[in-house]
N, C-alpha and C. Protein backbone atom coordinates (compact mmCIF):
# COMPACT_ATOMS: atom_id res chain seq x y z
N UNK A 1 0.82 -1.19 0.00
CA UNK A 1 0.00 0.00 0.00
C UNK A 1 0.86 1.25 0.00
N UNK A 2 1.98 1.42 1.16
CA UNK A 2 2.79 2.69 0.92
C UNK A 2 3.32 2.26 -0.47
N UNK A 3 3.83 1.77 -1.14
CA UNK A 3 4.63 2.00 -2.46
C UNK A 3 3.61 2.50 -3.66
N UNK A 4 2.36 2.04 -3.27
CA UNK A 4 1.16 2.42 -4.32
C UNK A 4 1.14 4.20 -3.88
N UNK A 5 1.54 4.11 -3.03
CA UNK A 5 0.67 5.60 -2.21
C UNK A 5 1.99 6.76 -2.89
N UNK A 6 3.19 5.98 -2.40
CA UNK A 6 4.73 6.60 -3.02
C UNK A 6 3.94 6.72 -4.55
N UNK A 7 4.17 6.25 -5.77
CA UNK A 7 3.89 5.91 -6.75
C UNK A 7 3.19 7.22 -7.57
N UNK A 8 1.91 7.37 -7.21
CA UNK A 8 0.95 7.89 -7.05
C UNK A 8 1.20 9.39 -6.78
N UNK A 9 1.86 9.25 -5.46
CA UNK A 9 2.48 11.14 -5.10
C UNK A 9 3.74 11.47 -6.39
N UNK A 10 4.62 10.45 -6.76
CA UNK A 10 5.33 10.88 -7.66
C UNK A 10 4.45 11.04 -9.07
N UNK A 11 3.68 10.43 -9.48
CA UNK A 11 2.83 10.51 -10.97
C UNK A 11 2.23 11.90 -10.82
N UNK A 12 1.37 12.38 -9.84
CA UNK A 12 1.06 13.55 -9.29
C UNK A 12 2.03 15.11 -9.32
N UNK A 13 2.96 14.94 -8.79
CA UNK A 13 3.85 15.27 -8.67
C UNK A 13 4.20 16.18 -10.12
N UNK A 14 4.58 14.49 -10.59
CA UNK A 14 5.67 15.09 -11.96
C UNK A 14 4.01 15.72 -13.18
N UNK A 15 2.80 15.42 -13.03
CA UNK A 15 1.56 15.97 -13.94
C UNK A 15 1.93 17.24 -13.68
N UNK A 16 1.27 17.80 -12.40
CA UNK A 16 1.48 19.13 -11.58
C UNK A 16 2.97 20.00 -12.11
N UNK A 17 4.01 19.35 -12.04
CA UNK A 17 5.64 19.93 -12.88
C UNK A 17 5.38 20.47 -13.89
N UNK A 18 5.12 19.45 -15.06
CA UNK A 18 4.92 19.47 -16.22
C UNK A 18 3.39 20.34 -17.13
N UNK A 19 2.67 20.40 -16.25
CA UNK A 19 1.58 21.17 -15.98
C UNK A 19 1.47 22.67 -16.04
N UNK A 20 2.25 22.73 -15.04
CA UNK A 20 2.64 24.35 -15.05
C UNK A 20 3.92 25.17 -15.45
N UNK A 21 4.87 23.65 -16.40
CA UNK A 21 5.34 24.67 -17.19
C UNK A 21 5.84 24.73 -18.57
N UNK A 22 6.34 25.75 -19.03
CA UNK A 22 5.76 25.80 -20.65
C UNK A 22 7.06 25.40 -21.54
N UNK A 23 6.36 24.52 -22.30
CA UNK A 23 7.90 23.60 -23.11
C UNK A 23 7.47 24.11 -24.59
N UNK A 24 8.39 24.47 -24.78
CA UNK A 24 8.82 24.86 -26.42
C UNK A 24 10.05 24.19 -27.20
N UNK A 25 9.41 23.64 -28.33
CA UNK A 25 10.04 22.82 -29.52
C UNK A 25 11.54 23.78 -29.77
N UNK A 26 11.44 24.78 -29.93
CA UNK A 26 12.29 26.11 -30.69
C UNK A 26 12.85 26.47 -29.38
N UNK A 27 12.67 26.39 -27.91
CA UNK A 27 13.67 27.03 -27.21
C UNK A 27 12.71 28.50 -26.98
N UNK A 28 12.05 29.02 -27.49
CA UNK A 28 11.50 30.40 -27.30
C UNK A 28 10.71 30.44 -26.05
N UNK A 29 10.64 31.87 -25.52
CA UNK A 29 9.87 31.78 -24.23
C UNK A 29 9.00 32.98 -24.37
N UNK A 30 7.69 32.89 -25.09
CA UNK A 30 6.89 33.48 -25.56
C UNK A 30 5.98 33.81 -24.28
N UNK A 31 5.37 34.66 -23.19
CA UNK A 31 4.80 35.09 -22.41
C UNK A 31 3.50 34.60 -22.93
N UNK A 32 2.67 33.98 -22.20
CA UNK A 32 1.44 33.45 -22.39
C UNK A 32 0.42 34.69 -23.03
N UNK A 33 0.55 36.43 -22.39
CA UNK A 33 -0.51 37.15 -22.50
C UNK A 33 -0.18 37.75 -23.67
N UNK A 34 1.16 37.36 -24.68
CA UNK A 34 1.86 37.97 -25.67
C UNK A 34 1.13 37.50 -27.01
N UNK A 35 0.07 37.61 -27.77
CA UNK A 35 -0.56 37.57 -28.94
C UNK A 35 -0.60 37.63 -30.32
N UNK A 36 -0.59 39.10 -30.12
CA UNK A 36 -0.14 39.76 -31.20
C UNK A 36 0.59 40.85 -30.86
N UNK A 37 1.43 41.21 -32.54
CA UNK A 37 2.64 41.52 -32.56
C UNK A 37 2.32 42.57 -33.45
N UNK A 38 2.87 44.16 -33.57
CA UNK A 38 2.89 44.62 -34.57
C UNK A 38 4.46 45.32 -35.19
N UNK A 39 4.64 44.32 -36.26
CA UNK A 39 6.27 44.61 -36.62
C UNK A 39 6.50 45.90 -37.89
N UNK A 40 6.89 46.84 -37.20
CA UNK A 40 6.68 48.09 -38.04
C UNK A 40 8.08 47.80 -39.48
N UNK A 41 7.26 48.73 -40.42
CA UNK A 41 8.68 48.68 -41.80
C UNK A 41 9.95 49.20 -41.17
N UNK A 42 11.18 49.13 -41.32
CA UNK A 42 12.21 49.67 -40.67
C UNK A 42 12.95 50.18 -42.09
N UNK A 43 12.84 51.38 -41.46
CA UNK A 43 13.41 52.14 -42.78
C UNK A 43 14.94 52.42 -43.08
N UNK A 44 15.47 52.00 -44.13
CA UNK A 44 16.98 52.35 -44.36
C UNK A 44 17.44 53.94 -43.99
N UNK A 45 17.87 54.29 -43.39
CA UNK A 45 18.80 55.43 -42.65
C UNK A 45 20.28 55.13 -43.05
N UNK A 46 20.67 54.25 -43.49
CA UNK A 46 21.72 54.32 -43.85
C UNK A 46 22.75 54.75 -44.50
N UNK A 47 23.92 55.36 -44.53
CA UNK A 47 24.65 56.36 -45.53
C UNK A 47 24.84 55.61 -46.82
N UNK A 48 24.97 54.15 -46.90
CA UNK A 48 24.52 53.48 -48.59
C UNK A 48 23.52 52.69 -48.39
N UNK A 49 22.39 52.87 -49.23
CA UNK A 49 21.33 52.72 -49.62
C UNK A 49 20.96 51.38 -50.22
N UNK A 50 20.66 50.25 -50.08
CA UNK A 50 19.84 49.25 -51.31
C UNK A 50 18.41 48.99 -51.03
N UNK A 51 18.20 49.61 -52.38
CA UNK A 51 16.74 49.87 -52.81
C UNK A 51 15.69 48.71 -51.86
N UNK A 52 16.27 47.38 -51.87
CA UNK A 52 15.55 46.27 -51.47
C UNK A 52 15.44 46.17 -49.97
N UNK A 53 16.54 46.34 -49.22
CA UNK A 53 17.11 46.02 -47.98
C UNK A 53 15.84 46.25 -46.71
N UNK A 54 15.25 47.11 -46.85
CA UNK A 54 14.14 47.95 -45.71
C UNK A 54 12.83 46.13 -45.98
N UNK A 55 12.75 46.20 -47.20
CA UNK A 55 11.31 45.38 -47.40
C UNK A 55 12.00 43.69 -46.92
N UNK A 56 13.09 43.55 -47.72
CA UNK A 56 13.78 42.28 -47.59
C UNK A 56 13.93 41.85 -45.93
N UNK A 57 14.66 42.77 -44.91
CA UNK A 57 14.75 42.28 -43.40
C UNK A 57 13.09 42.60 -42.56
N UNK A 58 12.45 43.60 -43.63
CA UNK A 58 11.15 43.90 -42.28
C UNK A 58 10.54 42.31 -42.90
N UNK A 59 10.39 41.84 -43.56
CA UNK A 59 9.81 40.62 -44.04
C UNK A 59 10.68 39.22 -43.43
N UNK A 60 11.97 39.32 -43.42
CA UNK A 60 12.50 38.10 -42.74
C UNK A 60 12.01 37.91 -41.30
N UNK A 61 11.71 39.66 -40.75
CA UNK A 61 11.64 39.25 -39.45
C UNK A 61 10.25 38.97 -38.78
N UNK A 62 9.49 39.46 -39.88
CA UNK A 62 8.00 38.97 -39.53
C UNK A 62 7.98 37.28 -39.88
N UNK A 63 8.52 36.30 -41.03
CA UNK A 63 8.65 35.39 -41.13
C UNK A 63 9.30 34.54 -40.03
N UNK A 64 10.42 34.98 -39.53
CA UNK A 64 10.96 34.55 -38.17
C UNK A 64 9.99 34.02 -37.13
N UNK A 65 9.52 35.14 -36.98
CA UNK A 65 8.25 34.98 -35.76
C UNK A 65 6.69 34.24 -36.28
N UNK A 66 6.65 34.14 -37.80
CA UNK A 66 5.42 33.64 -37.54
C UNK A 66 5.62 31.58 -37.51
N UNK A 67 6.80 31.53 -37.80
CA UNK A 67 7.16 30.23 -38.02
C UNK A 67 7.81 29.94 -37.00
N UNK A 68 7.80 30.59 -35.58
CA UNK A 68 8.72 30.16 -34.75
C UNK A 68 7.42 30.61 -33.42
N UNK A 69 6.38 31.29 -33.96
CA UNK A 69 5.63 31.44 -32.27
C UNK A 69 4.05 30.99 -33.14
N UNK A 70 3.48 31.32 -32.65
CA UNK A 70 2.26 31.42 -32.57
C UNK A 70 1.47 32.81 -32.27
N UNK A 71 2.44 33.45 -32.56
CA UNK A 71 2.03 35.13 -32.26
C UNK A 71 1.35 35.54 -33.75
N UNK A 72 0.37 36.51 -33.71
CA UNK A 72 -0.07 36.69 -34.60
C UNK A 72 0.28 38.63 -34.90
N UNK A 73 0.83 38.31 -36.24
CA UNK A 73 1.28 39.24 -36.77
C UNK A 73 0.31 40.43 -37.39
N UNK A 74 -0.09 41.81 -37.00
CA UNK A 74 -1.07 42.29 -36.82
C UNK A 74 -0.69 44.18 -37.29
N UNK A 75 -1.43 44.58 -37.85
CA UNK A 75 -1.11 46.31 -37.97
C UNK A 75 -1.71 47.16 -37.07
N UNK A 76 -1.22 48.19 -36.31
CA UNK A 76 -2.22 48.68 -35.49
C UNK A 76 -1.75 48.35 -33.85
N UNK A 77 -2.73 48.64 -32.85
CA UNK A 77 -2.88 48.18 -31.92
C UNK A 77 -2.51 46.67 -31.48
N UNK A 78 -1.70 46.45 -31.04
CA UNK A 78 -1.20 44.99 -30.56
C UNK A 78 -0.65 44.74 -29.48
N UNK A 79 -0.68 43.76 -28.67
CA UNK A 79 0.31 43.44 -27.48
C UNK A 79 1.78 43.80 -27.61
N UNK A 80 2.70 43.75 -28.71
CA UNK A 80 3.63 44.38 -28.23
C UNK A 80 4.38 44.94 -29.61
N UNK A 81 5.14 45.64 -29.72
CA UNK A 81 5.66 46.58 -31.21
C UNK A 81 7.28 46.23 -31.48
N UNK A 82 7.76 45.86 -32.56
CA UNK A 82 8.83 45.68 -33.02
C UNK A 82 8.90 46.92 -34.05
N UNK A 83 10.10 48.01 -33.57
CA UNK A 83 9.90 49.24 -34.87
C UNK A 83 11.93 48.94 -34.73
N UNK A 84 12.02 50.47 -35.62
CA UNK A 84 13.53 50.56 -36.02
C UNK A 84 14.29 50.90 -37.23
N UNK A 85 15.21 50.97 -37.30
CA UNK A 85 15.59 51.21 -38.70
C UNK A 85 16.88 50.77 -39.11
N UNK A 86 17.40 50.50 -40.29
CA UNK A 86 18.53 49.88 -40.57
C UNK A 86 19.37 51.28 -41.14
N UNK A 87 20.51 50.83 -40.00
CA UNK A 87 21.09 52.40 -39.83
C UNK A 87 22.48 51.97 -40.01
N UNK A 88 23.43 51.27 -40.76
CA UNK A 88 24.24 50.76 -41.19
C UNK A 88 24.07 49.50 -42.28
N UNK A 89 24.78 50.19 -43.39
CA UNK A 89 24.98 49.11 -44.81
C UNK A 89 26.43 49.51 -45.09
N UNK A 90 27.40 48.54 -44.95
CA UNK A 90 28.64 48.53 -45.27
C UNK A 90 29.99 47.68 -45.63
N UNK A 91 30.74 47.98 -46.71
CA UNK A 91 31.41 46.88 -47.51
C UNK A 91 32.50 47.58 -47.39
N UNK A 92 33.94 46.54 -47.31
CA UNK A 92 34.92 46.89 -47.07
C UNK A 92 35.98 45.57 -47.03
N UNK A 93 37.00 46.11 -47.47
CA UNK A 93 38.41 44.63 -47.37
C UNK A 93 38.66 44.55 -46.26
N UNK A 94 38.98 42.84 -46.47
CA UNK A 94 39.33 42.25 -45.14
C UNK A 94 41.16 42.21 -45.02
N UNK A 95 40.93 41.52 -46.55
CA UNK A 95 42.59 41.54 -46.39
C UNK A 95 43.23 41.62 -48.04
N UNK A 96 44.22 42.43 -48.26
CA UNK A 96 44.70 42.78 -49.17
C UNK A 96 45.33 41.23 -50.21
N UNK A 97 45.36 41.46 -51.03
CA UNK A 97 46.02 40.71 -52.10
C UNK A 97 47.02 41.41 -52.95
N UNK A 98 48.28 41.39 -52.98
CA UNK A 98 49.44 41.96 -53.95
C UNK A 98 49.28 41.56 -55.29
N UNK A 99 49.60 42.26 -56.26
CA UNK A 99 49.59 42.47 -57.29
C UNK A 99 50.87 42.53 -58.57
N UNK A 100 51.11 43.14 -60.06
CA UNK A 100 52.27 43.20 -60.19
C UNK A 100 53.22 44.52 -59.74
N UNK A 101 54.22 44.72 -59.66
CA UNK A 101 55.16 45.76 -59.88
C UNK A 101 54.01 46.99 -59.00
N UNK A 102 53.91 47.62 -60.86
CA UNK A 102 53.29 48.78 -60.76
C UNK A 102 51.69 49.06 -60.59
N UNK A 103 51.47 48.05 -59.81
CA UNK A 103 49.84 47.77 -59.69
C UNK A 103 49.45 48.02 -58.03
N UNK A 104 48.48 48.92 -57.97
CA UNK A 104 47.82 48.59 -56.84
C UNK A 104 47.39 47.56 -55.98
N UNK A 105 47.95 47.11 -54.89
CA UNK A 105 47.48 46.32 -53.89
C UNK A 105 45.42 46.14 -54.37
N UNK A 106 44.87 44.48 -54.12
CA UNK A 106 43.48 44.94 -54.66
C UNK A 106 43.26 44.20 -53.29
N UNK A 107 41.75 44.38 -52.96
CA UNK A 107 41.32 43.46 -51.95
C UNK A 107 40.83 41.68 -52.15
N UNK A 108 41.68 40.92 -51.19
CA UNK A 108 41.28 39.66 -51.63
C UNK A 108 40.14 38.97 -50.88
N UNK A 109 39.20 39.27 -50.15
CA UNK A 109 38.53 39.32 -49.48
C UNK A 109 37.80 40.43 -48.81
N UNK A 110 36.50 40.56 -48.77
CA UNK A 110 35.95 41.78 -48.14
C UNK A 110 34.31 41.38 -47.24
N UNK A 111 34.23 42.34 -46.20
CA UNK A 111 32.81 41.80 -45.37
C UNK A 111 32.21 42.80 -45.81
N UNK A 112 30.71 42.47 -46.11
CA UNK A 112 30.11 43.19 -45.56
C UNK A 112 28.93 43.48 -44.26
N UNK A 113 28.88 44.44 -44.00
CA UNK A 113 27.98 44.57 -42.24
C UNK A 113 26.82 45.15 -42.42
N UNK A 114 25.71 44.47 -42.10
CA UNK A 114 24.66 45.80 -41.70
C UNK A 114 24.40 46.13 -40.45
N UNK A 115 23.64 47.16 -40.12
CA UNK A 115 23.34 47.21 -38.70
C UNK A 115 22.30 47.71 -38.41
N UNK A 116 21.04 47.54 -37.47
CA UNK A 116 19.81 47.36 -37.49
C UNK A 116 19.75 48.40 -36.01
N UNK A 117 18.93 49.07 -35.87
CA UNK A 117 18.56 49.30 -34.32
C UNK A 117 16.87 48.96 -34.07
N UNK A 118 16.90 48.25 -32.92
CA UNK A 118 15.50 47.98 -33.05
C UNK A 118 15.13 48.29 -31.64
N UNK A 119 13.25 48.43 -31.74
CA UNK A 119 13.21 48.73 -30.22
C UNK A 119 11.89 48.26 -30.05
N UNK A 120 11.73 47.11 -28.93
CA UNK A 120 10.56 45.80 -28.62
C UNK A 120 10.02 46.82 -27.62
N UNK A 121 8.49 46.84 -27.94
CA UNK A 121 8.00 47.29 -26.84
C UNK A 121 6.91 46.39 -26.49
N UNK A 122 7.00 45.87 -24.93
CA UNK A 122 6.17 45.15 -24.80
C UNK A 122 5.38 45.67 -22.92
N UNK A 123 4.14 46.57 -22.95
CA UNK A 123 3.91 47.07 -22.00
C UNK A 123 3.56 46.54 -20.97
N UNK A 124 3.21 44.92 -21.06
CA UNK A 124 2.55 43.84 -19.81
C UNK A 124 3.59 43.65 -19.06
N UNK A 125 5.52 43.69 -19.55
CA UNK A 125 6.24 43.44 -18.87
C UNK A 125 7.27 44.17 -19.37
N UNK A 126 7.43 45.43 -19.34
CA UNK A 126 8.45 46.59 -19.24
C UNK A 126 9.96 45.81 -19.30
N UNK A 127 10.41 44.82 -18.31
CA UNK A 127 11.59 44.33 -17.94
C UNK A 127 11.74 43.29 -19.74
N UNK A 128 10.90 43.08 -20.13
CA UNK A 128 11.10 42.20 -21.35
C UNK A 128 11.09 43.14 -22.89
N UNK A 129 10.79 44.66 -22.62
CA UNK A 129 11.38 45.59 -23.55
C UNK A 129 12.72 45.91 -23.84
N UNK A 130 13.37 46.60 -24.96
CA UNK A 130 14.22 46.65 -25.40
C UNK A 130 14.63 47.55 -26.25
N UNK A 131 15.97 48.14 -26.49
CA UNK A 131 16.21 49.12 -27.51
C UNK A 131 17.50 49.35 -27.62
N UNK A 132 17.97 48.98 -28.87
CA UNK A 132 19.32 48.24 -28.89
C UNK A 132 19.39 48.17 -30.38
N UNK A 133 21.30 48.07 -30.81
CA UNK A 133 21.39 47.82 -32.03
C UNK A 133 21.92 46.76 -32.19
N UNK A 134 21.94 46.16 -33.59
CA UNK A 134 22.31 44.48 -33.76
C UNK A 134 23.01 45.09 -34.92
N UNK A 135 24.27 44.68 -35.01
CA UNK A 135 25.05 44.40 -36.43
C UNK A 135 25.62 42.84 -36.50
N UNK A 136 25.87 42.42 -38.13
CA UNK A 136 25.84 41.22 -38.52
C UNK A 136 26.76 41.84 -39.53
N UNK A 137 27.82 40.53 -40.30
CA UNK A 137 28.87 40.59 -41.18
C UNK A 137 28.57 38.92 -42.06
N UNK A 138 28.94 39.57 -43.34
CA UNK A 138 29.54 38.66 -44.12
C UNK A 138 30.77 38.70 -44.64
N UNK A 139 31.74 37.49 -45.10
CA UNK A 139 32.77 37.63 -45.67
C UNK A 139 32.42 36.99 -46.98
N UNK A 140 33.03 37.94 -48.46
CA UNK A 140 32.71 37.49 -49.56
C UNK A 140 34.40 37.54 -50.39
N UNK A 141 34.30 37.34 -51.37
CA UNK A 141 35.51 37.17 -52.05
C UNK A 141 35.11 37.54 -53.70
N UNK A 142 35.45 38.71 -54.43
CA UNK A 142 34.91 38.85 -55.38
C UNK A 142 34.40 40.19 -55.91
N UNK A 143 33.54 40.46 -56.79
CA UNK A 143 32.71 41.39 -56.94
C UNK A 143 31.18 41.45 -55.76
N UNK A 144 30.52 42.44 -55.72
CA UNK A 144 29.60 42.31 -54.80
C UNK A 144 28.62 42.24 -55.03
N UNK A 145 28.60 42.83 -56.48
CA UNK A 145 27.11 42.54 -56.76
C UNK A 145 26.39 41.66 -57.85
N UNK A 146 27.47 40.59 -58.08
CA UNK A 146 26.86 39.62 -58.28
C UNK A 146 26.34 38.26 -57.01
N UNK A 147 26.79 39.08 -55.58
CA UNK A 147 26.72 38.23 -54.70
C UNK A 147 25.97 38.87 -53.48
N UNK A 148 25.81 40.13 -53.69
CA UNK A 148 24.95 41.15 -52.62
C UNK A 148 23.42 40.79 -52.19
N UNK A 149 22.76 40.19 -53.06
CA UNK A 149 21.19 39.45 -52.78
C UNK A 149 21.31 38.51 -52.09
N UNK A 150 21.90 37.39 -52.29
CA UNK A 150 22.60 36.26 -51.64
C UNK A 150 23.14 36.85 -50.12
N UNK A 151 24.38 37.39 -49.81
CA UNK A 151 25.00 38.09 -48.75
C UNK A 151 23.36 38.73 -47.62
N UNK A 152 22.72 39.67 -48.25
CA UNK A 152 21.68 40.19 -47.79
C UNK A 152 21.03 39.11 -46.80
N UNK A 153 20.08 37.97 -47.67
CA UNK A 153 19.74 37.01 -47.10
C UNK A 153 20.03 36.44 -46.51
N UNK A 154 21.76 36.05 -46.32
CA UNK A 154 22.16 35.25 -45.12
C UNK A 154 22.24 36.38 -44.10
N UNK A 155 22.73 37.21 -44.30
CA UNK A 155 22.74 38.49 -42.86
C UNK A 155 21.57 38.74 -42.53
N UNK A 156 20.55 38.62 -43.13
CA UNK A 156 18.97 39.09 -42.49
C UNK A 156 18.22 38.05 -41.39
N UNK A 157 19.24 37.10 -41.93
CA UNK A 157 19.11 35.66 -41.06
C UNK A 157 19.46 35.83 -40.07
N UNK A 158 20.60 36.15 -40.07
CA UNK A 158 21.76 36.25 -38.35
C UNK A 158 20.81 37.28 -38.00
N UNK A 159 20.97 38.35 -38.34
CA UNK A 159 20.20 39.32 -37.22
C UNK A 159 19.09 39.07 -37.12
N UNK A 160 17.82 38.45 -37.83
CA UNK A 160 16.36 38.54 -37.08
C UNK A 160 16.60 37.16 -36.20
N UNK A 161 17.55 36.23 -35.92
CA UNK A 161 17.97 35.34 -35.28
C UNK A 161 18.21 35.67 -33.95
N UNK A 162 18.95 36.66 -34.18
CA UNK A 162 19.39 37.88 -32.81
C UNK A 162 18.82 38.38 -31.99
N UNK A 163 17.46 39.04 -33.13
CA UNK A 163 16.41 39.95 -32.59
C UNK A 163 15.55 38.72 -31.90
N UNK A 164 14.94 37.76 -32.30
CA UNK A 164 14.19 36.65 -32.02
C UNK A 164 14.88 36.27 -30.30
N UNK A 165 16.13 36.10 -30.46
CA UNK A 165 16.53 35.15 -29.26
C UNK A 165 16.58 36.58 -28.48
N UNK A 166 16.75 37.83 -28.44
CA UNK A 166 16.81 39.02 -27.36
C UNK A 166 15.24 39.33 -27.11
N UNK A 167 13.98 39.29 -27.92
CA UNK A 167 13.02 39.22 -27.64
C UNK A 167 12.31 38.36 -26.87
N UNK A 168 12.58 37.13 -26.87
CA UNK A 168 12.08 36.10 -26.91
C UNK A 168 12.50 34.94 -26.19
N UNK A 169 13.86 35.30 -25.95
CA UNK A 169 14.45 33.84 -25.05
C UNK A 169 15.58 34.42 -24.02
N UNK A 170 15.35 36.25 -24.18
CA UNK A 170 15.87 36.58 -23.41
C UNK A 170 17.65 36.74 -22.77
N UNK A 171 18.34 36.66 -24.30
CA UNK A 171 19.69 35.73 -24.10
C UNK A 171 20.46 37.52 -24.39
């Protein structure tokens, strides 16, 4: 009878554990009263410009979140606001490559960086707001713009990756 009774308090036990608390596939720690989301366009401010860049990351990062929460992505009035602007676009050598004689040193490698400032507002829990900048780099080898769309997309990755885990998992 006590081992049934033991048994029983542990099955109890571990329901009640597991019960009250919240397991996520992805690692994210989405606040139960957190719903909807309204993720504003973030406009290029940047001293170089690509035409695409503003639509290309405000779209990765709404995709981020709709495939990673259950938050519903919304215009207007919402539980909490993702705004900002991409306030760094920049390309530059990493490391030189020599040349002949009378030739200029060229670059044999070069990154480029963007850099994002964003700012989470979420008013149910003030301590889980935010306002902060994220920069991200690629290293390419080459001309850039046969490789700059490509580059874009993997950097829009890292940073709404960034933004996701500082929103969201708190890291």
């Amino acid at each position: 009878m006590t081992k049934k009774l033991f048994l029983l308090s542990v099955a109890t036990s571990l329901v009640m554990l597991f019960n009250s608390c919240s397991v996520s596939l992805n690692g994210s720690a989405v606040p139960k009263e957190l719903k909807t989301l309204n993720i504003q366009y973030f406009e290029n401010t940047a001293p170089l410009v690509v035409n695409t860049l503003s639509q290309s990351f405000t779209e990765a990062l709404k995709n981020r979140i709709r495939t990673q929460t259950s938050i519903s992505i919304v215009r207007g009035e919402a539980d909490a606001t993702i705004s900002g602007a991409i306030t760094g676009y920049s390309y530059a050598p990493i490391s030189i490559q020599a040349t002949n004689n009378n030739t200029a040193p060229i670059a044999g490698a070069s990154r480029l960086t963007i850099t994002v400032t964003v700012k989470f507002t979420y008013d149910k829990d003030k301590k889980l707001s935010f306002e902060q900048p994220f920069s991200k780099s690629k290293d390419f080898t080459g001309d850039i713009a046969s490789q700059e769309q490509q580059l874009i997309l993997d950097i829009n990755k890292q940073l709404t990756d960034d933004i996701f885990n500082k929103a969201f998992n708190n890291w």
